[in-house]
Protein backbone atom coordinates (compact mmCIF):
# COMPACT_ATOMS: atom_id res chain seq x y z
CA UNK A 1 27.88 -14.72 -27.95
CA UNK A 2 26.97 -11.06 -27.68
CA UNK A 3 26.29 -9.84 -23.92
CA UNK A 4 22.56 -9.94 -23.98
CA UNK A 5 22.25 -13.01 -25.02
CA UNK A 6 24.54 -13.98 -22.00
CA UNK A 7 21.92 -12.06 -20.10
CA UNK A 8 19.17 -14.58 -20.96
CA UNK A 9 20.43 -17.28 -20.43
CA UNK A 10 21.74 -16.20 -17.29
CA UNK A 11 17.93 -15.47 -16.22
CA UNK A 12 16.86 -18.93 -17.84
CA UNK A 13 19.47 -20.77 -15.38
CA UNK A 14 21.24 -22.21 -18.75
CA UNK A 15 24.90 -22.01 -17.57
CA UNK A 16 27.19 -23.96 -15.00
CA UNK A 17 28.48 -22.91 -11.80
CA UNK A 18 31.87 -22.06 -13.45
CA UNK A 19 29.90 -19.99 -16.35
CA UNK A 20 27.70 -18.20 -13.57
CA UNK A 21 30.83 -17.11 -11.55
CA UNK A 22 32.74 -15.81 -14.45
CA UNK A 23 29.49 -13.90 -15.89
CA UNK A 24 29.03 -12.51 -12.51
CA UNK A 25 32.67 -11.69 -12.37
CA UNK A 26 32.27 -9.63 -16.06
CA UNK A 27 28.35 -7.85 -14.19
CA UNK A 28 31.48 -6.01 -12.10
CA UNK A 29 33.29 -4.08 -14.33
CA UNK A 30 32.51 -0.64 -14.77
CA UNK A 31 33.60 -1.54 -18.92
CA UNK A 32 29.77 -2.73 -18.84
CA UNK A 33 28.10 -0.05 -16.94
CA UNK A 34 26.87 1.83 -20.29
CA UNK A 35 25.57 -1.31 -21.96
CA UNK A 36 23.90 -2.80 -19.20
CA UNK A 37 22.19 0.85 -18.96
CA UNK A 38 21.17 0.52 -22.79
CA UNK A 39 19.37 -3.40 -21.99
CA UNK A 40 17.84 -1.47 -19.24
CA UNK A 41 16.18 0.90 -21.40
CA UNK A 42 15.41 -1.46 -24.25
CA UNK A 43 13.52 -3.18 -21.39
CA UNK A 44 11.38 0.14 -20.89
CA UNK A 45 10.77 0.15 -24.67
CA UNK A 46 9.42 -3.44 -24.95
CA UNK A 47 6.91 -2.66 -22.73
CA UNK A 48 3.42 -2.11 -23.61
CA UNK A 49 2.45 1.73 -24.48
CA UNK A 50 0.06 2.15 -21.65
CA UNK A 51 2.26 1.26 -19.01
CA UNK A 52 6.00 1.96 -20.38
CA UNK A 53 5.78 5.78 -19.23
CA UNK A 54 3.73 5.27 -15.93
CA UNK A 55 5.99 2.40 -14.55
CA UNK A 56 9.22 2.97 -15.62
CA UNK A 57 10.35 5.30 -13.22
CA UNK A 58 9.07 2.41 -10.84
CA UNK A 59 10.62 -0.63 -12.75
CA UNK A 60 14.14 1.43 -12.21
CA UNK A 61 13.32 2.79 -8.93
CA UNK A 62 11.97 0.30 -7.18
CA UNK A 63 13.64 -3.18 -8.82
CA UNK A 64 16.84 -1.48 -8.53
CA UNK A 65 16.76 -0.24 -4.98
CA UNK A 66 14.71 -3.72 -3.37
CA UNK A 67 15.36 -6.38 -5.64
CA UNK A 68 18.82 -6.09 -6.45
CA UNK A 69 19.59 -6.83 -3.16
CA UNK A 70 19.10 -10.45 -3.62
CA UNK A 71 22.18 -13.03 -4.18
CA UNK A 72 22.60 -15.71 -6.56
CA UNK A 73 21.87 -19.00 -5.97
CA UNK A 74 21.54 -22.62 -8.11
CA UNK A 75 18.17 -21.85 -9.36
CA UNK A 76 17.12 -19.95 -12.04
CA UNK A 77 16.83 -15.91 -11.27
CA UNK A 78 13.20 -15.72 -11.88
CA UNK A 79 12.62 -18.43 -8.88
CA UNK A 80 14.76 -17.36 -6.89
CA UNK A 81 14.19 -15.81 -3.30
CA UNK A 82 15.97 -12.28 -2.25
CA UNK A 83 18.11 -12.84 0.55
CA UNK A 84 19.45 -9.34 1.92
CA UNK A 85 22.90 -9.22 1.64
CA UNK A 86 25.22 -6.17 0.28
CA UNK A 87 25.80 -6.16 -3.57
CA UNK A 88 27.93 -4.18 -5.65
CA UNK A 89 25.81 -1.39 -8.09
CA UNK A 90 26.40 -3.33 -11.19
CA UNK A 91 24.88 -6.49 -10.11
CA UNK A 92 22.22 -4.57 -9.68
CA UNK A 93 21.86 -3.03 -13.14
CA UNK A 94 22.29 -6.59 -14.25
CA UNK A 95 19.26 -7.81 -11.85
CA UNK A 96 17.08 -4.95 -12.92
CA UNK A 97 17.85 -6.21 -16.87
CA UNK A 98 17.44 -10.03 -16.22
CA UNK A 99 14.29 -8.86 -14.09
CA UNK A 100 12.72 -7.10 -17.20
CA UNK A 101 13.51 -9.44 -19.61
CA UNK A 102 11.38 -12.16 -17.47
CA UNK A 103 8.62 -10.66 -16.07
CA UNK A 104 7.68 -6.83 -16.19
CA UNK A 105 7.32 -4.69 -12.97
CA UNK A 106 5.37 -7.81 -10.89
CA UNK A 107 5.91 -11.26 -10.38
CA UNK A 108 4.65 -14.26 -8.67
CA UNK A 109 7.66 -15.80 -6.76
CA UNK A 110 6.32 -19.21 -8.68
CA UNK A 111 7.18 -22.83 -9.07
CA UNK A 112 8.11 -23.89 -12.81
CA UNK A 113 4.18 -25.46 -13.76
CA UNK A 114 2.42 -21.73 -12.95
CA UNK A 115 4.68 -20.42 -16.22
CA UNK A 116 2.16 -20.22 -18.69
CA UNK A 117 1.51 -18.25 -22.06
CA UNK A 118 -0.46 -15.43 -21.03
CA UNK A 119 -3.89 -15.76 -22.93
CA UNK A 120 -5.91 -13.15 -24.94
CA UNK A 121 -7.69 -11.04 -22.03
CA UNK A 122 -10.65 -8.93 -21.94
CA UNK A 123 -9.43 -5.45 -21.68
CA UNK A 124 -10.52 -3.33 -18.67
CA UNK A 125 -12.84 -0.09 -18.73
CA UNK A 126 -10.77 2.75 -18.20
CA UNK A 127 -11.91 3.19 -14.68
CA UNK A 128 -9.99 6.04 -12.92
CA UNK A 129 -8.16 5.55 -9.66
CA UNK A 130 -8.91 6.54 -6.12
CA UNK A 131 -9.36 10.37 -5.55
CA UNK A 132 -9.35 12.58 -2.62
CA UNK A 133 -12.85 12.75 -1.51
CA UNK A 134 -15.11 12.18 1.74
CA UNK A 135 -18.75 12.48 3.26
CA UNK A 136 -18.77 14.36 6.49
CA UNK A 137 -22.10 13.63 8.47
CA UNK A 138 -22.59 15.87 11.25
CA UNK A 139 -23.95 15.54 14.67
CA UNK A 140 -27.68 16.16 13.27
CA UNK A 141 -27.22 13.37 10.73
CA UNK A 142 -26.92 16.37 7.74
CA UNK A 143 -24.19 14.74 5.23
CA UNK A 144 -21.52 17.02 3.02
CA UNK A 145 -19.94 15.21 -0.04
CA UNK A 146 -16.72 17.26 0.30
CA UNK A 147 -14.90 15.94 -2.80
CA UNK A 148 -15.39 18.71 -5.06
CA UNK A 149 -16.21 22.00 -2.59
CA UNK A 150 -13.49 24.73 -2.74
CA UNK A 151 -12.04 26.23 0.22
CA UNK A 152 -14.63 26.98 2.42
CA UNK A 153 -16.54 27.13 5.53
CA UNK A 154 -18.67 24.06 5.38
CA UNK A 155 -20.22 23.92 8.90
CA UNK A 156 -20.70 25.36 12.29
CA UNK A 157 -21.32 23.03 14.92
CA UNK A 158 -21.32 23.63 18.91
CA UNK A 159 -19.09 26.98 19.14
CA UNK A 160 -16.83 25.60 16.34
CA UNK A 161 -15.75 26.33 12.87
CA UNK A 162 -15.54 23.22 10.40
CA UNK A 163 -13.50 24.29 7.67
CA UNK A 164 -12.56 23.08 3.99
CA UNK A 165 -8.96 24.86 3.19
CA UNK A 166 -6.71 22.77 0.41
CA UNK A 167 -8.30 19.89 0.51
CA UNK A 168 -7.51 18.85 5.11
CA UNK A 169 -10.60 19.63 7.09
CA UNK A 170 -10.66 21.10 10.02
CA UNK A 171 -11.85 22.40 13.48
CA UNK A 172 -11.14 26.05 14.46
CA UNK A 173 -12.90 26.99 17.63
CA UNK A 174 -14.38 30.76 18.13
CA UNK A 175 -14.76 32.58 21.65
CA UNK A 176 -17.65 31.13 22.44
CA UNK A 177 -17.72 26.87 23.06
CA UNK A 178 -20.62 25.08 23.67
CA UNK A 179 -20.71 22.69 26.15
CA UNK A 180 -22.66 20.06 24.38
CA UNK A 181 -20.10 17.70 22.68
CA UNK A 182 -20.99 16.61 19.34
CA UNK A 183 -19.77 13.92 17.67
CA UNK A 184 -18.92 14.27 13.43
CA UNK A 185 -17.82 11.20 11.32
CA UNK A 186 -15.73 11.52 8.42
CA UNK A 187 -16.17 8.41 5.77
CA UNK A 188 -13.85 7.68 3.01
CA UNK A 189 -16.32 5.29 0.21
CA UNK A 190 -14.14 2.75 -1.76
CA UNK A 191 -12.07 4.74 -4.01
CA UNK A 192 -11.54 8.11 -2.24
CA UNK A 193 -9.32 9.33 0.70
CA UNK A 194 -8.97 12.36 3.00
CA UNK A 195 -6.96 14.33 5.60
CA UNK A 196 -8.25 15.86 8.71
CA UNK A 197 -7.19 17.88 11.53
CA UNK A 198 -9.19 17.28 14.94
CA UNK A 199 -9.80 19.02 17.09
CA UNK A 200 -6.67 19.20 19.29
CA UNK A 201 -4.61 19.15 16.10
CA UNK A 202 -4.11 15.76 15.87
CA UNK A 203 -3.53 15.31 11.87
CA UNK A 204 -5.34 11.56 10.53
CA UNK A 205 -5.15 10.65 6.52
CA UNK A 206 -7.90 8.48 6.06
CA UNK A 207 -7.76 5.29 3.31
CA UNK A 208 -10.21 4.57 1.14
CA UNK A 209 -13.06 2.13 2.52
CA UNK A 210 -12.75 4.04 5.84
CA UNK A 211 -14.25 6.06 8.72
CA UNK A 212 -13.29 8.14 12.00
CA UNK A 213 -16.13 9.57 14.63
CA UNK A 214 -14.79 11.88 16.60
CA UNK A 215 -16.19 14.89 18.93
CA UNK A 216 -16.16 18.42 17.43
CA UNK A 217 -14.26 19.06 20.89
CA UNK A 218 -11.82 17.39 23.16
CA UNK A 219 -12.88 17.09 26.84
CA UNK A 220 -12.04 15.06 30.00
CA UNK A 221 -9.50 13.10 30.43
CA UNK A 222 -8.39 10.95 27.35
CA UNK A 223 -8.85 11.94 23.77
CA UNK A 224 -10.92 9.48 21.75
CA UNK A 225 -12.37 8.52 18.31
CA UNK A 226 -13.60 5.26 16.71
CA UNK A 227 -12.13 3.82 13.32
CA UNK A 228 -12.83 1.49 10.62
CA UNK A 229 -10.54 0.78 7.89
CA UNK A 230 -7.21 2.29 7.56
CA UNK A 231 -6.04 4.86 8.89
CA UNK A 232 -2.62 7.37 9.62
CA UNK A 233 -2.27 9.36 13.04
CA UNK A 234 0.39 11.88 13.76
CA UNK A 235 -0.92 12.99 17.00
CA UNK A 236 -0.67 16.28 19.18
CA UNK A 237 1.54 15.09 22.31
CA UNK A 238 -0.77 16.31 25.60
CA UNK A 239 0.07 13.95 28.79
CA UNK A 240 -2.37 15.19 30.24
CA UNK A 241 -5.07 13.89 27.92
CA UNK A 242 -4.43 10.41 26.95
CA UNK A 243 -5.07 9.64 22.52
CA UNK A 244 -7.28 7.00 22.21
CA UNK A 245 -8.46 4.80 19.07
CA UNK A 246 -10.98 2.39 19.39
CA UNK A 247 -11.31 -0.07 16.46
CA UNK A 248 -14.19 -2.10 14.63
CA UNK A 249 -12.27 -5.33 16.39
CA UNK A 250 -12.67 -4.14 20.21
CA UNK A 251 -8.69 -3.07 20.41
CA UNK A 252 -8.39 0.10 21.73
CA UNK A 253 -5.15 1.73 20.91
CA UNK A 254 -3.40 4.21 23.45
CA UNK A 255 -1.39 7.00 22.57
CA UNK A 256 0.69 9.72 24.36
CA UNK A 257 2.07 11.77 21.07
CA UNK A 258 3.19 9.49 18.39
CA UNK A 259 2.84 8.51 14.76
CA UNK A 260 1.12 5.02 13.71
CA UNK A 261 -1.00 3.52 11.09
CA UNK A 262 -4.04 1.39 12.20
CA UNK A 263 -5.05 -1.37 9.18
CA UNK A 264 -8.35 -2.69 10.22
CA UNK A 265 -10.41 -3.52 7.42
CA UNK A 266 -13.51 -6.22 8.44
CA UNK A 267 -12.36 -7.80 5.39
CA UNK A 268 -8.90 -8.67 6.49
CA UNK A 269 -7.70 -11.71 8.28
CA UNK A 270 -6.08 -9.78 10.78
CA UNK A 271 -5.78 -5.89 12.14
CA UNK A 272 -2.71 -4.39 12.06
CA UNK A 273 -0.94 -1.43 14.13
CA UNK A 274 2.21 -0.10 13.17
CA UNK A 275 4.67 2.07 15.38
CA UNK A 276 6.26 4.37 13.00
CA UNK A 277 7.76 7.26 16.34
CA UNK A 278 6.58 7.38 19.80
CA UNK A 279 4.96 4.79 21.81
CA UNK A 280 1.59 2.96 21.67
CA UNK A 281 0.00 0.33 22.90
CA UNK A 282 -2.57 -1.75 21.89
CA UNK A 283 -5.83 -3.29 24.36
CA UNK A 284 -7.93 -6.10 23.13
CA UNK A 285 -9.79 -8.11 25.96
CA UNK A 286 -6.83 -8.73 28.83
CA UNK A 287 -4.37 -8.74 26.41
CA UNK A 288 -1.91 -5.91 26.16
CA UNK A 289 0.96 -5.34 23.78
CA UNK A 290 3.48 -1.91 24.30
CA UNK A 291 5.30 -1.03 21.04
CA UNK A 292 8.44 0.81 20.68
CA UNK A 293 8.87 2.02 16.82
CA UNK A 294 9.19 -0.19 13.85
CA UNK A 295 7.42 -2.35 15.78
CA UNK A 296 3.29 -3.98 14.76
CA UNK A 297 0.64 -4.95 16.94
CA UNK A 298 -1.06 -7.60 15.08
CA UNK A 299 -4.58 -9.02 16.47
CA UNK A 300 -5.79 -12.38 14.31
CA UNK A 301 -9.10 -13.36 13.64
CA UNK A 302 -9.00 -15.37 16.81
CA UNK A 303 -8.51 -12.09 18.76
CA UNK A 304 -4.85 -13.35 19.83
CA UNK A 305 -2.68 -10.10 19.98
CA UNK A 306 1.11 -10.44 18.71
CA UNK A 307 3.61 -8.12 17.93
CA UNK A 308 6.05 -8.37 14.45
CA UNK A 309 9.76 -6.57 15.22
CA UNK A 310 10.39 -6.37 11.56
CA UNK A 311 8.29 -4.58 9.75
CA UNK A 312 8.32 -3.36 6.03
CA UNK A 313 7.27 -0.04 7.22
CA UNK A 314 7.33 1.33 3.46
CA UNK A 315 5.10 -1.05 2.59
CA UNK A 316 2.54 -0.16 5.83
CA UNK A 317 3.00 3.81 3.99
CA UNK A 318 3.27 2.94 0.31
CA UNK A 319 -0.98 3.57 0.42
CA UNK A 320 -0.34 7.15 1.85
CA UNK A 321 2.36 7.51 -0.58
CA UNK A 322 0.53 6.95 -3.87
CA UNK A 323 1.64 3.43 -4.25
CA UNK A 324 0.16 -0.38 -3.79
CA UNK A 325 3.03 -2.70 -1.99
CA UNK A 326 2.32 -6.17 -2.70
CA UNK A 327 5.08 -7.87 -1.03
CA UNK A 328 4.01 -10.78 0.17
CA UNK A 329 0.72 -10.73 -0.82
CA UNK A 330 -1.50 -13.23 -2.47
CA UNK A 331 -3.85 -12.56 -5.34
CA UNK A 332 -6.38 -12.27 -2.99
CA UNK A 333 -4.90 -9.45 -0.96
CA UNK A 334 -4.15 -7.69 -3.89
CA UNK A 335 -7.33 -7.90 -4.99
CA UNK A 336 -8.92 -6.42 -1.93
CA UNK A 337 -6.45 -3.14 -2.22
CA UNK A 338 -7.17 -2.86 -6.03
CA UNK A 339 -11.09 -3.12 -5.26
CA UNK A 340 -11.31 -0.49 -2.60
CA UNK A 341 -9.57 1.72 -4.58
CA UNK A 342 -11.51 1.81 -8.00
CA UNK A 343 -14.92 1.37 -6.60
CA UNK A 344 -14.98 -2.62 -7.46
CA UNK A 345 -16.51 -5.87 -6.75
CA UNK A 346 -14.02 -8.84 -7.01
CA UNK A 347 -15.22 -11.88 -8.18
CA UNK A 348 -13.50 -15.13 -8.99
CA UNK A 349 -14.43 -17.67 -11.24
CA UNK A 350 -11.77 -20.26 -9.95
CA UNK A 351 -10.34 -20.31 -6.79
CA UNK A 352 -6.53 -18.37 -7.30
CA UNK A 353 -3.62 -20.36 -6.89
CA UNK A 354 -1.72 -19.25 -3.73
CA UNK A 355 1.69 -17.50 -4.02
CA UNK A 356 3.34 -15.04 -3.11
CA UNK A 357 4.03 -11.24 -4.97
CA UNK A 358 6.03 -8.71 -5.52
CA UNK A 359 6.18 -5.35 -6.22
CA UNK A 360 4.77 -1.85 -6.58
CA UNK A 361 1.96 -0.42 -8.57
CA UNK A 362 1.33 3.60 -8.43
CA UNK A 363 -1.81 4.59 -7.14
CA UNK A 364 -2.29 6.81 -10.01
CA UNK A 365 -2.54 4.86 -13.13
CA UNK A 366 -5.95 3.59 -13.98
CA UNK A 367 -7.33 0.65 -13.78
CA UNK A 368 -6.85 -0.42 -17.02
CA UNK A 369 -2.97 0.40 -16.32
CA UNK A 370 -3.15 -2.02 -13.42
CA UNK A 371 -4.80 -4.88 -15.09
CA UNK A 372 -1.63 -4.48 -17.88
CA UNK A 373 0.74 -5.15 -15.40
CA UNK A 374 -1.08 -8.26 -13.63
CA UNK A 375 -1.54 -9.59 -17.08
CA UNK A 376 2.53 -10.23 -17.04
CA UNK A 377 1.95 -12.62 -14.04
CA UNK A 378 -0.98 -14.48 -15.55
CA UNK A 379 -3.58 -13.31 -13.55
CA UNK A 380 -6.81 -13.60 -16.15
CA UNK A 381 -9.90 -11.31 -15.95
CA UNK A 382 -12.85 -9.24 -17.70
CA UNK A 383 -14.60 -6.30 -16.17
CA UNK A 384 -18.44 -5.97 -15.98
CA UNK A 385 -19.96 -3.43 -15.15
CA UNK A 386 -19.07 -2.70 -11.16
CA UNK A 387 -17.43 -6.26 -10.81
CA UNK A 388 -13.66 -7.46 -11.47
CA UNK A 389 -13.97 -10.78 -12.45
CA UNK A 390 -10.76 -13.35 -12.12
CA UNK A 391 -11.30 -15.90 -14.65
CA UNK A 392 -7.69 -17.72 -14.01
């Protein structure tokens, strides 16, 4: 039996204990190294045109480095769970081939009955992904579309300079201040996102489906701006001048100089605040959570405040980093991400089934790109106009 086909039926769960061992055994010699490289690459090839050059970098990448870290167990690969335990380099070659022959770059971590044939789908309108892009309304209610002005000056507001420079706005202050503070907001529509500086040089990267107020000038004694949506802080330290963000939700979050990500979409089940250096913490009602990093604040929809020790924090960055992270998401979840982010309605025709993903999708590919790779876990759709629709 040549080795691939020992492959699949390794995947398929077709041999014995005994058989599993000594295959296992054979996934450790270096002897195999080059021809569990070529399956890898054959894998690449079988995939469909408009995906195989987008998302193999990620299918090698990211199955490789995450997935492979996963042990064997008495079920079938495909359904298994990863449990995190150390394995040897070619296991995970191996993994990342057994994980390609069954299921692409995404997967449902599914029980046997949800294994369907995928149907014939409606193919999806090229619609472009997310872009950098934002409307800046000033204190006088005048808006600025700032997604396609060059470097420039684009405002002057209360003794201060708003400036456009590669593609971060922000705040440079001339000799003479007013004293009038005046408050800017900075919104990012669904399928656009942004950088600013503030005032004090606080730097914020702003999701799509978002928006920060914020005073053209700091003054007092705290620091504070109002966000909805998602959004990154890496903050200037100043003790004497407390950072604080208040949400959509009521939670005020309370900064000295750190770095954190606030996810607080109206949408979402739950708001999330994650401690990536510093020290925050996070106010809702007369509850009152202190975070040290790696650490999330998370406030449910019945405004009880928790706080998660371990965190995925790639997958609270993989938006800032060009990627979606769908670990552990539903459909549904996944749906909400891919919606902001190409400027769509989601509609479903039947209600999803509920279980659990996997995975990575860059940011970049279109949405037609996307749909390609949700087509390999059955997920069924057709695209009208403005709306997503999930037939299955």
């Amino acid at each position: 039996m040549d080795f691939k086909q020992l492959l699949d039926d390794y995947r398929k769960g077709k041999m014995d204990a005994a058989q599993r061992a000594a295959f296992e055994q054979l996934l450790h010699s270096s002897e195999r190294e080059s021809e569990l490289q070529q399956l890898l690459q054959e894998g690449y090839e079988q995939t469909e045109p408009v995906q195989a050059q987008e998302a193999q970098a990620f299918i090698y990448a990211r199955i490789k480095a995450q997935m492979m870290d996963g042990a064997t167990n008495q079920q079938p690969v495909e359904h298994q769970q990863s449990k995190p335990v150390a394995a040897m380099r070619w296991w995970r070659y191996a993994a990342a081939v057994i994980l390609i022959c069954g299921v692409a770059t995404l997967f449902y971590r599914s029980k046997p009955d949800i294994q369907k044939s995928v149907a014939e789908q409606h193919p999806a309108a090229d619609i472009l992904p997310g872009h950098d892009g934002a409307v800046l309304t000033l204190a006088n209610g005048k808006k600025i579309v700032l997604d396609s002005m060059g470097n420039t000056v684009v405002a002057q507001q209360n003794g201060a300079e708003v400036v456009l420079k590669d593609g971060l706005l922000a705040y440079e202050h001339t000799e003479e201040e007013s004293k009038e503070i005046a408050y800017n907001t900075m919104t990012t529509p669904r399928g656009r996102q942004f950088q600013l500086q503030l005032p004090d040089g606080t730097r914020v990267w702003l999701n799509a489906a978002s928006s920060i107020t914020y005073p053209t000038r700091f003054t007092g004694k705290e620091r504070k701006v109002e966000i909805h949506g998602e959004a990154y802080f890496e903050v200037t330290t100043n003790t004497q001048m407390p950072f604080r963000v208040a949400t959509s939700r009521e939670a005020v979050v309370e900064v000295l100089g750190t770095s954190f990500n606030i996810h607080a979409y109206d949408d979402e089940a739950a708001m999330q605040t994650t401690l990536l250096n510093g020290a925050v913490k996070v106010h809702v009602g007369g509850q009152a959570q202190l975070l040290k990093p790696g650490q999330q604040a998370v406030l449910n929809a019945g405004n009880t405040l928790s706080v998660a020790h371990a965190v995925n924090l790639e997958q609270v960055m993989a938006w800032k980093n060009g990627l979606f992270n769908f670990d552990g998401y539903d459909l549904k979840a996944v749906m909400r991400e891919i919606g902001r982010w190409y400027d769509l309605d989601i509609v479903y025709e039947t209600e999803p089934v509920q279980e659990e993903m996997m995975g990575e999708i860059q940011r970049t590919l279109k949405l037609s790109q996307v749909m390609k790779i949700l087509q390999r876990i059955h997920v069924h759709y057709r695209v009208s106009g403005n709306q997503l629709i999930i037939t299955k």
